[in-house]
Structures are given as C-alpha cells and as structure tokens.
Protein backbone atom coordinates (compact mmCIF):
# COMPACT_ATOMS: atom_id res chain seq x y z
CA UNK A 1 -37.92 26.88 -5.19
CA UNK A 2 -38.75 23.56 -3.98
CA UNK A 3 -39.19 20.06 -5.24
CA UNK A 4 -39.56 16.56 -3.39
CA UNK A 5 -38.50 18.25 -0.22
CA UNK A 6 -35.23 19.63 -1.36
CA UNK A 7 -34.56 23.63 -1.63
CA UNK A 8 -32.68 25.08 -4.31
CA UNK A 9 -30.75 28.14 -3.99
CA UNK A 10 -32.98 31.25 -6.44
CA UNK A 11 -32.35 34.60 -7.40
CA UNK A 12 -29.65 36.47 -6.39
CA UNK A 13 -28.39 33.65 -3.86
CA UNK A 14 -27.85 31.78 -6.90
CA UNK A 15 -26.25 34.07 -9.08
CA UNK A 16 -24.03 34.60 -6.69
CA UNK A 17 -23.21 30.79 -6.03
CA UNK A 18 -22.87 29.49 -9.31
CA UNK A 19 -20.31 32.98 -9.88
CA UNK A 20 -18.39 31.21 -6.50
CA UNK A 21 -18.04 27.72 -8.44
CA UNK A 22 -17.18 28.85 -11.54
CA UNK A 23 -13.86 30.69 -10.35
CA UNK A 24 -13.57 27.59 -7.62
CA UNK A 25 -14.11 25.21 -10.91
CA UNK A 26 -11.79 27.40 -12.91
CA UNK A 27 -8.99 27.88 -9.79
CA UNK A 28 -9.11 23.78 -9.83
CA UNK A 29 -8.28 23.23 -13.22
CA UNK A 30 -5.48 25.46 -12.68
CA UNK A 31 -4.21 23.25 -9.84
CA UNK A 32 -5.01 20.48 -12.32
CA UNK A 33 -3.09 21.07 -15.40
CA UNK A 34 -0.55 23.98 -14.71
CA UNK A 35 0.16 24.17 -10.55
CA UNK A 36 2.53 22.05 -8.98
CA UNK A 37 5.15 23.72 -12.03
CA UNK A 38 3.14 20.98 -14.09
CA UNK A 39 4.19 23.13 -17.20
CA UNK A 40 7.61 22.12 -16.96
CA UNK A 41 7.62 18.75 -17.66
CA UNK A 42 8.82 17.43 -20.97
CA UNK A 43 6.61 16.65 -23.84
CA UNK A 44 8.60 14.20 -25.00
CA UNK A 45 7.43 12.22 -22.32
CA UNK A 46 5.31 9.09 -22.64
CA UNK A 47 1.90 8.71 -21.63
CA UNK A 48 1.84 8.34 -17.71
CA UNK A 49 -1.59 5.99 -16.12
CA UNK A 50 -1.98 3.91 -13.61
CA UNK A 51 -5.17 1.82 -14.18
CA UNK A 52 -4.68 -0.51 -11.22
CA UNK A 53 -6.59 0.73 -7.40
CA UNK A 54 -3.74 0.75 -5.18
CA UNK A 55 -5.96 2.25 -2.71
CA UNK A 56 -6.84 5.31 -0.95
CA UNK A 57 -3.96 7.55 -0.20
CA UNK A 58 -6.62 9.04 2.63
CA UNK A 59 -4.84 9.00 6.08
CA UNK A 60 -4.03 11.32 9.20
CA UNK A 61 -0.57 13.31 8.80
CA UNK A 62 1.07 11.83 11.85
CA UNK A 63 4.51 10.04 10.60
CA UNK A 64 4.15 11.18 7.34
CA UNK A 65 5.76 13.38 4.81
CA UNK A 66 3.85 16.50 4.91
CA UNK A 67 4.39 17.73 1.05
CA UNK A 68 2.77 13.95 0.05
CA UNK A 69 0.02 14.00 2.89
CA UNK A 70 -0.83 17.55 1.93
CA UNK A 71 -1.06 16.87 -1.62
CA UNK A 72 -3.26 13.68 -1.26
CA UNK A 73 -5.52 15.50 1.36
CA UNK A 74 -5.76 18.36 -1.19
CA UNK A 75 -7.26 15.53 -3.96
CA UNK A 76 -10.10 14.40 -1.33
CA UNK A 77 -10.85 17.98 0.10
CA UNK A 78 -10.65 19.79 -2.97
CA UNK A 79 -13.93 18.02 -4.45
CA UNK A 80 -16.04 18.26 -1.30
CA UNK A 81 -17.47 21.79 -2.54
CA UNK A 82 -18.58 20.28 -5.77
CA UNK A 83 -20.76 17.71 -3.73
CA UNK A 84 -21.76 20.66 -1.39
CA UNK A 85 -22.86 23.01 -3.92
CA UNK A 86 -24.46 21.54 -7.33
CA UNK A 87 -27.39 19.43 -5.83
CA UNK A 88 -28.22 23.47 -4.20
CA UNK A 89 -28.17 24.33 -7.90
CA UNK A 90 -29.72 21.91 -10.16
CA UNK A 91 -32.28 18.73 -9.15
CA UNK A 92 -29.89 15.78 -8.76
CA UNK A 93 -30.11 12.51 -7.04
CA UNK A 94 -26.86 11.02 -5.62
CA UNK A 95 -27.02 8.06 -8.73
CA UNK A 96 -26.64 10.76 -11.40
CA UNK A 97 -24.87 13.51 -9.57
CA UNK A 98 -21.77 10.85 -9.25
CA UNK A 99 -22.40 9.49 -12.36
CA UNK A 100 -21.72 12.63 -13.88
CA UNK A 101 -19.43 13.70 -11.59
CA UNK A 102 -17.14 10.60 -12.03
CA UNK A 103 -17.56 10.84 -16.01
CA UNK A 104 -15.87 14.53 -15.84
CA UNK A 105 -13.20 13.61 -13.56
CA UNK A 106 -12.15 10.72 -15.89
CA UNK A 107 -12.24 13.71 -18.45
CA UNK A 108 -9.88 15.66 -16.78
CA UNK A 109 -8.00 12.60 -15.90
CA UNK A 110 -7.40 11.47 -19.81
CA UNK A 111 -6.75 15.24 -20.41
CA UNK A 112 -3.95 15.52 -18.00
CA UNK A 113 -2.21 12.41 -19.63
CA UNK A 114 -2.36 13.18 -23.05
CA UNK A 115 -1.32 16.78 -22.15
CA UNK A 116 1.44 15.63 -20.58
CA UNK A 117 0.37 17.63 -18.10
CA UNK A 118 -0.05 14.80 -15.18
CA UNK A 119 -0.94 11.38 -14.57
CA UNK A 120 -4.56 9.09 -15.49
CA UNK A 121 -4.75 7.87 -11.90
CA UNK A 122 -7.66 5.50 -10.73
CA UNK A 123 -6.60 6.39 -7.35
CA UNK A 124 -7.09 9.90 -7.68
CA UNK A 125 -10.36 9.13 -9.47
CA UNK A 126 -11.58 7.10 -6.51
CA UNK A 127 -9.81 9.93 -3.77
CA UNK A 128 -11.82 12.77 -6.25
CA UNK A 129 -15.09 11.08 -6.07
CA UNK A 130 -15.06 10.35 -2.42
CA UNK A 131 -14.62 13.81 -1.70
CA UNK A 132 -17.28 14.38 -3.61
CA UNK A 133 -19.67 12.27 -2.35
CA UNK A 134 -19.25 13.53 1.36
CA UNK A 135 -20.55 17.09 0.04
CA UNK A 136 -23.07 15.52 -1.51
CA UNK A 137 -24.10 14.00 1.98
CA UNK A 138 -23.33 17.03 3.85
CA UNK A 139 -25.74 18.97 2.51
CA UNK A 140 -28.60 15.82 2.13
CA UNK A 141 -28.18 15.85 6.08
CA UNK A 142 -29.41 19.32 6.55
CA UNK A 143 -32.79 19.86 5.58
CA UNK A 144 -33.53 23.29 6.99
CA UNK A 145 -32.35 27.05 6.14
CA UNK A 146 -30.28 25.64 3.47
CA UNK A 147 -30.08 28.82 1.29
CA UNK A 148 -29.42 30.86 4.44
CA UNK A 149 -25.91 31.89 6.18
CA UNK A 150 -27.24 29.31 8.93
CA UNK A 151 -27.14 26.75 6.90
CA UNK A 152 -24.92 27.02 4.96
CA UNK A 153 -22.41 27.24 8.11
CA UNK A 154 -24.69 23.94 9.15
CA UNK A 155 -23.45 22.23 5.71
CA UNK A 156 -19.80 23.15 6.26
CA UNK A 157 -19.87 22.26 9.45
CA UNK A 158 -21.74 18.81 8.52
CA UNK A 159 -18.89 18.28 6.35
CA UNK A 160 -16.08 18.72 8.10
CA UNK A 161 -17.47 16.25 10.66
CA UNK A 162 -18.12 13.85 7.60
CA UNK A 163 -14.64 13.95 6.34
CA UNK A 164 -12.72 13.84 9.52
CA UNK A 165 -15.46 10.27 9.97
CA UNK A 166 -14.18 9.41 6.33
CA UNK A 167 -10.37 10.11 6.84
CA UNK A 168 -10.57 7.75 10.10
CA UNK A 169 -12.76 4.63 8.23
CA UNK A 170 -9.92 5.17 5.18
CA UNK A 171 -6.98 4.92 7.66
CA UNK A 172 -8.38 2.62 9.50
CA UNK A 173 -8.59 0.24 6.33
CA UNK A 174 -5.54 1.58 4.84
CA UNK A 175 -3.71 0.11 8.00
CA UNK A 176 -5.39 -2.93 7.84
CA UNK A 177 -4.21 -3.67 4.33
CA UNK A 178 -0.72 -2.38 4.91
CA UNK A 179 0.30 -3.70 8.18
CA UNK A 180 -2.41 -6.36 8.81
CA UNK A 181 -1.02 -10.00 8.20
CA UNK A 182 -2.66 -12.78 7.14
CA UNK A 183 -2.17 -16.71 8.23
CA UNK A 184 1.17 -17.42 8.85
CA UNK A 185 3.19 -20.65 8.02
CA UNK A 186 6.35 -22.13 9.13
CA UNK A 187 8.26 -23.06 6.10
CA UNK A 188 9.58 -26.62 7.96
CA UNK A 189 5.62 -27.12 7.54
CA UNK A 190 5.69 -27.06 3.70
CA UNK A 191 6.67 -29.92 1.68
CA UNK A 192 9.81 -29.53 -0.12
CA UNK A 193 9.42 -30.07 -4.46
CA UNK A 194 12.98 -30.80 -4.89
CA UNK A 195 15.90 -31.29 -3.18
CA UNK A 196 16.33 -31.84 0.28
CA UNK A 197 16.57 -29.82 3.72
CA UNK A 198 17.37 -30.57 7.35
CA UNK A 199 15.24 -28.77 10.15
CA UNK A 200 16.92 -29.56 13.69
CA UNK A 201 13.47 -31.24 15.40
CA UNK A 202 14.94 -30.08 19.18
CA UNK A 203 15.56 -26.42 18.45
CA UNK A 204 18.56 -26.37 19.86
CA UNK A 205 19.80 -23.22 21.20
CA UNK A 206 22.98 -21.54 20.22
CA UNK A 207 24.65 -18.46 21.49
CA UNK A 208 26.01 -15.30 18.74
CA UNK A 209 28.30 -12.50 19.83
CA UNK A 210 27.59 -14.13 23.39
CA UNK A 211 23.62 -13.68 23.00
CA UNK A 212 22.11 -17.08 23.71
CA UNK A 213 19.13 -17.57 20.71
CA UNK A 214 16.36 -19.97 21.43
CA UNK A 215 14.69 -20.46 18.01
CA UNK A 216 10.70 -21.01 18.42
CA UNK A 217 9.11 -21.96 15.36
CA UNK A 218 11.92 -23.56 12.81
CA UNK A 219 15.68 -24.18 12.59
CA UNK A 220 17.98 -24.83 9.41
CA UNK A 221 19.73 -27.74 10.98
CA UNK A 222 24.06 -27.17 11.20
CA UNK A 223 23.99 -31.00 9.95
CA UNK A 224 22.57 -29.56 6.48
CA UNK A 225 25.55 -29.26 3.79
CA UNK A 226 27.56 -26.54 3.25
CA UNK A 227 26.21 -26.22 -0.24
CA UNK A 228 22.63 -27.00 -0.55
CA UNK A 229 19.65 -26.30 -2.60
CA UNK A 230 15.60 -27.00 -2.45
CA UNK A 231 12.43 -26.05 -3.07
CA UNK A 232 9.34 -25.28 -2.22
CA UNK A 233 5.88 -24.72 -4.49
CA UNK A 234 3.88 -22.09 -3.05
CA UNK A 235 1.11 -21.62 -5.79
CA UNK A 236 1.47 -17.82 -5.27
CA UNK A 237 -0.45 -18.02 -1.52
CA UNK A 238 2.04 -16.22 -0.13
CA UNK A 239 2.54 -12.66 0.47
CA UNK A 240 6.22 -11.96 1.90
CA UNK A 241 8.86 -14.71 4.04
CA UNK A 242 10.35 -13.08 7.22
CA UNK A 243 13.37 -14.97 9.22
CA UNK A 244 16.26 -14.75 11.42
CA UNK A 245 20.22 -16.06 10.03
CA UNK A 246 23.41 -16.01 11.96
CA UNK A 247 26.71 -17.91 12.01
CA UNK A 248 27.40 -19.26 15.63
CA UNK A 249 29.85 -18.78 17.98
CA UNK A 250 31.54 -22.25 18.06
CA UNK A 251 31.53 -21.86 14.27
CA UNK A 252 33.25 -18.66 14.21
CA UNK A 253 35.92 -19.72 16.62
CA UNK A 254 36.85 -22.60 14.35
CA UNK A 255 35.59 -21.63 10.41
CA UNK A 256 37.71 -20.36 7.85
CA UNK A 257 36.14 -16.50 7.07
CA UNK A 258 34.88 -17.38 3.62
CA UNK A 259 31.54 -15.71 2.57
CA UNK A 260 28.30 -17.56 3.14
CA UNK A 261 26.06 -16.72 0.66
CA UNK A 262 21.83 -17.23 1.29
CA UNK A 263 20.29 -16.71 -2.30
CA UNK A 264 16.42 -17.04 -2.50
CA UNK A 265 15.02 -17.04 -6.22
CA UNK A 266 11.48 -17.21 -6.96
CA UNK A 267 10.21 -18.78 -10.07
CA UNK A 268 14.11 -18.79 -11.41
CA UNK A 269 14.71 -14.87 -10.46
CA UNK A 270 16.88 -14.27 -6.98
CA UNK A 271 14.99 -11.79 -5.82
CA UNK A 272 16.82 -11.72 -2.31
CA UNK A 273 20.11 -12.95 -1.20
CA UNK A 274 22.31 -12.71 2.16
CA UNK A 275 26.62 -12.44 2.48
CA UNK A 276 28.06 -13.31 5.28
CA UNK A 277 31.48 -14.17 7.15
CA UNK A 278 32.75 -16.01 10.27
CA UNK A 279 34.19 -12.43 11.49
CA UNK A 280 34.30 -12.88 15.35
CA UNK A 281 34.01 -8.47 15.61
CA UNK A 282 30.89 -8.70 13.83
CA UNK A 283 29.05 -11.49 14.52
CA UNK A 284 25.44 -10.67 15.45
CA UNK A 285 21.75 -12.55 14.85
CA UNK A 286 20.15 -10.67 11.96
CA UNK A 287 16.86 -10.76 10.07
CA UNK A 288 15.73 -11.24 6.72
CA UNK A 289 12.22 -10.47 4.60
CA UNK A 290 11.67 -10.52 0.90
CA UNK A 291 8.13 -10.11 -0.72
CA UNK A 292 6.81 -13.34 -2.32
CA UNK A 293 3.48 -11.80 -4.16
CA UNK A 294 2.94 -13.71 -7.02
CA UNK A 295 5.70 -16.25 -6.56
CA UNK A 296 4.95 -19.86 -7.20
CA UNK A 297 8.07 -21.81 -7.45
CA UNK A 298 10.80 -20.61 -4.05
CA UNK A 299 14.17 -21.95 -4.45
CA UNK A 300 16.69 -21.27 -1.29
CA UNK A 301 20.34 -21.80 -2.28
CA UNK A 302 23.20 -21.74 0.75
CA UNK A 303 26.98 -21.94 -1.03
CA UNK A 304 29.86 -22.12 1.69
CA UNK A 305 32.98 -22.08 0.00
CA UNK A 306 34.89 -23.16 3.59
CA UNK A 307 36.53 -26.89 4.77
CA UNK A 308 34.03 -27.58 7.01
CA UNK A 309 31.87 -29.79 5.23
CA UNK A 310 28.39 -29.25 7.25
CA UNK A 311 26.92 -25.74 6.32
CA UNK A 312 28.00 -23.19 8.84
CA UNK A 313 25.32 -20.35 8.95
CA UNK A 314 22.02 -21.33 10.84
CA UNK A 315 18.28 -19.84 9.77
CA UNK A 316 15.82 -19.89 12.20
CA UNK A 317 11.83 -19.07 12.56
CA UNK A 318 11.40 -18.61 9.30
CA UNK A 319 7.57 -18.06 8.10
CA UNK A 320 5.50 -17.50 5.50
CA UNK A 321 2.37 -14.78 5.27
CA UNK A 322 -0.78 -15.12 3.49
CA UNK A 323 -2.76 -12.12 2.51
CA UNK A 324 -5.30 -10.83 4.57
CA UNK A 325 -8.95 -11.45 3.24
CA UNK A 326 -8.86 -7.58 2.25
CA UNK A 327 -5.21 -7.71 0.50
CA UNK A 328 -6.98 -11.06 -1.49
CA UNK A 329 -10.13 -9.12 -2.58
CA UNK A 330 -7.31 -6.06 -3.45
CA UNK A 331 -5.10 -8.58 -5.83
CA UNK A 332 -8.18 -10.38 -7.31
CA UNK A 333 -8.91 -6.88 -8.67
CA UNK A 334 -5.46 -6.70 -9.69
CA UNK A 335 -5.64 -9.64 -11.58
CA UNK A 336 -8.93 -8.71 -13.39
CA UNK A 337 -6.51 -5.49 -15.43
C-alpha cells in the first residue's frame, strides 16, 4: 500500500507487526505501573507530580550511577519503537503522530499518580516523547524496502545512529546548564544596602599553616570589626557565591581560640554559615559556596567573641555568578508554574 510516497506495512507483514506492538505496548505498561516493585508502595501516600522541566535526564553513563543512568536511558529508549513502528501502520504525519503520542503519555502519566503507582513527571513526558520522535525520524529517513528485513535492519540501524546523535546534543546541553557559569561579580564591586564593610584595596598577602595566600579578586579587610554585619541587594541576579576564609597565622599565634562564626542569610533565612577557631594544628585556607537562586536581600554576619577588637578571620575572592543565558530561559519557565 502506498500513499504520498510513504509504504505501509500489508497483509501478513502487518498482522504480524501490530501482534509485536501490542505485547511490546502491553510489556511497557507493565514496566509502567507494576515493575520496579511499584506495587509495593503505600496507598496512603499522597499524590506525587512534578510539573516543573528540570531537564533532560539524557546523558552518557560515564561517572554516573548505573541503576539511575539505566533507568533514565530505559525512559528515552523504551519509546523509540513506538516512533519506529506506527507511522509503518497507520498514515500519520509527525504533527499528529506526537500530538497523539504526547496526549497518551500524559494519560499514563496522570494514571500512575492517582494509582499511586508512580510519579506525573514532565521530565519523563519530555524524555518519553523524545524517544519517540527519533523513531519517528528513523524510519522518515529510509525511504526504500521499508516492509522488508533490509529495511527494517536500515531503520534500526538509522536509529541507533539517531539516538547516540541525540544522547550527545542532550549531554552536551545538560553540561552546559549544570556546570556552565554565567557572568561573574566580585562582591567588593556591589554596593552595600546597609551597614558597612572594609575590603583591604592592596590585597595584601598573608601566610596560613605556613602557605603564603595572595588573594586576586577581593579581601575582607583584618581592620573590619570583630562583630560586623551588612548587606547587599541582589534583585535575585544571582545564581550561587563561591569564596575562600581562613584565620592567619599572626592571628593564631596571638588570638584567644574562641569560635568565629561566618553566617550568610538571604532574605532573613541563614542559609549558610562557617565555625571556626584560632587552633594552630588545624589551621588551613578553606572554601565556601552557597546557592543564591532567588535571593534578593544577602546579609553576611561575622561574630568574634575574642579580645581582639579587629575581626580575626579574613575572606578573600569572593564572587558572585549569574545564570547562564540557558539557566535564565530554564527559570523564566520556572517562574511561569
């Protein structure tokens, strides 16, 4: 049978296929509402959805956990047959095929949350219907012997090719709007809202368990007191803080060993906060990072109970990171639920 260029599988051929999806069809809703010991969950719980993309959990195994990578592979390859082997059944365009497609998987999705029987997952949506779509172009690429064993090896082949092309663009973006950063700031650049802060202008060096540190960007001047508060307003345009903190070596030969407490508190909330002592045996530069998504109002607090009036611990090259342009397109989705 053909029509507008594109052969359908007839006769036995299709008996035969549309026998193949229905047990593949019916072996995936198995896998869907009762593998993975899905039965075993409580009804008493609550409803379980996620309605806001958090991306594509599409990526290469390498330094990850296999059980998770295998799992999220299995929701992208899984649906790759369906996209392979309907359009050789029934007249479909790619429009309607994943217009339909998409409306059963959001089916199945709502199903498996009021069943208590899994998650609604936009993700999985989104994994489920990419899957689906390279089957669909698999088989759009071949355009000859497509009912024979020729092409049909052709198809598979074609989509194999398609995914591993898929699984590299995903990663690809995946890393970029994981590990990708944005425009950084020094936080000496900022202007403070209230209260009041030293930054040493000269950067002077220091040394800590006998390592000499040469701060590059910023330092929290040692003339700052020993208890002091400010803040900065940061509109939410930042995306995490990163920095270094230590207590010197001159100060540890001379301080008191009362705790130094760092406490950072965004919008009223410490979300982060830093102990430390004037213990000669452990004294050692350290680093510090705390997310700021969504944070307009950063307060940093530093509370020295010891004599020495001036503030003993020193912070150094501490910045500020803005989104990436994807990770703002990601959050003004975000904002839209």
């Amino acid at each position: 049978m053909k029509k507008e260029g594109v052969i359908l599988y007839q006769g036995k051929s299709r008996k035969f296929i549309i026998v193949l999806l229905s047990l593949y069809t019916c072996l995936t809703l198995y896998f869907l509402f009762l593998g993975f010991d899905r039965s075993s969950s409580s009804p008493d719980q609550g409803l379980r959805y996620s309605l806001t993309p958090q991306g594509i959990p599409l990526h290469f195994p390498m330094g990850r956990d296999f059980k998770i990578w295998f799992f999220e592979m299995g929701n992208f390859v899984a649906f790759i047959p369906f996209g392979m082997v309907i359009p050789l059944l029934f007249h479909c365009g790619f429009i309607r095929f994943i217009s339909i497609f998409i409306l059963c998987i959001t089916l199945l999705e709502t199903l498996q949350m009021f069943s208590r029987l899994g998650a609604f997952d936009i993700d999985d949506i989104l994994i489920n219907t990419l899957g689906a779509a390279v089957g669909y172009g698999a088989q759009r690429i071949v355009k000859h012997h497509r009912n024979t064993l020729k092409g049909i090896i052709r198809i598979f082949l074609t989509a194999i090719i398609f995914s591993m092309a898929t699984i590299t663009v995903v990663g690809g973006l995946n890393h970029y709007l994981d590990k990708v950063d944005g425009k950084s700031v020094a936080l000496n650049e900022l202007v403070s809202s209230d209260g009041a802060v030293v930054w040493d202008e000269e950067l002077s060096s220091f040394t800590v368990g006998e390592a000499n540190v040469e701060p590059q960007i910023n330092l929290y001047s040692r003339k700052n007191q020993k208890t002091n508060e400010f803040s900065y307003l940061l509109n939410k345009k930042y995306k995490n803080m990163i920095g270094y903190f230590a207590i010197p070596d001159d100060v540890v030969r001379t301080a008191s060993h009362e705790p130094i407490t760092v406490s950072f508190i965004a919008d009223g909330t410490e979300i982060y906060s830093l102990v430390v002592s004037a213990n000669s045996g452990e004294n050692h530069p350290d680093s510090f990072q705390t997310p700021l998504n969504g944070v307009n109002e950063l307060t940093i607090k530093v509370m020295n109970d010891g004599s020495n009036p001036m503030t003993n611990i020193v912070m150094w090259d501490i910045t500020l990171t803005e989104p990436n342009t994807g990770q703002k397109f990601i959050n003004s989705i975000k904002s839209t639920f």
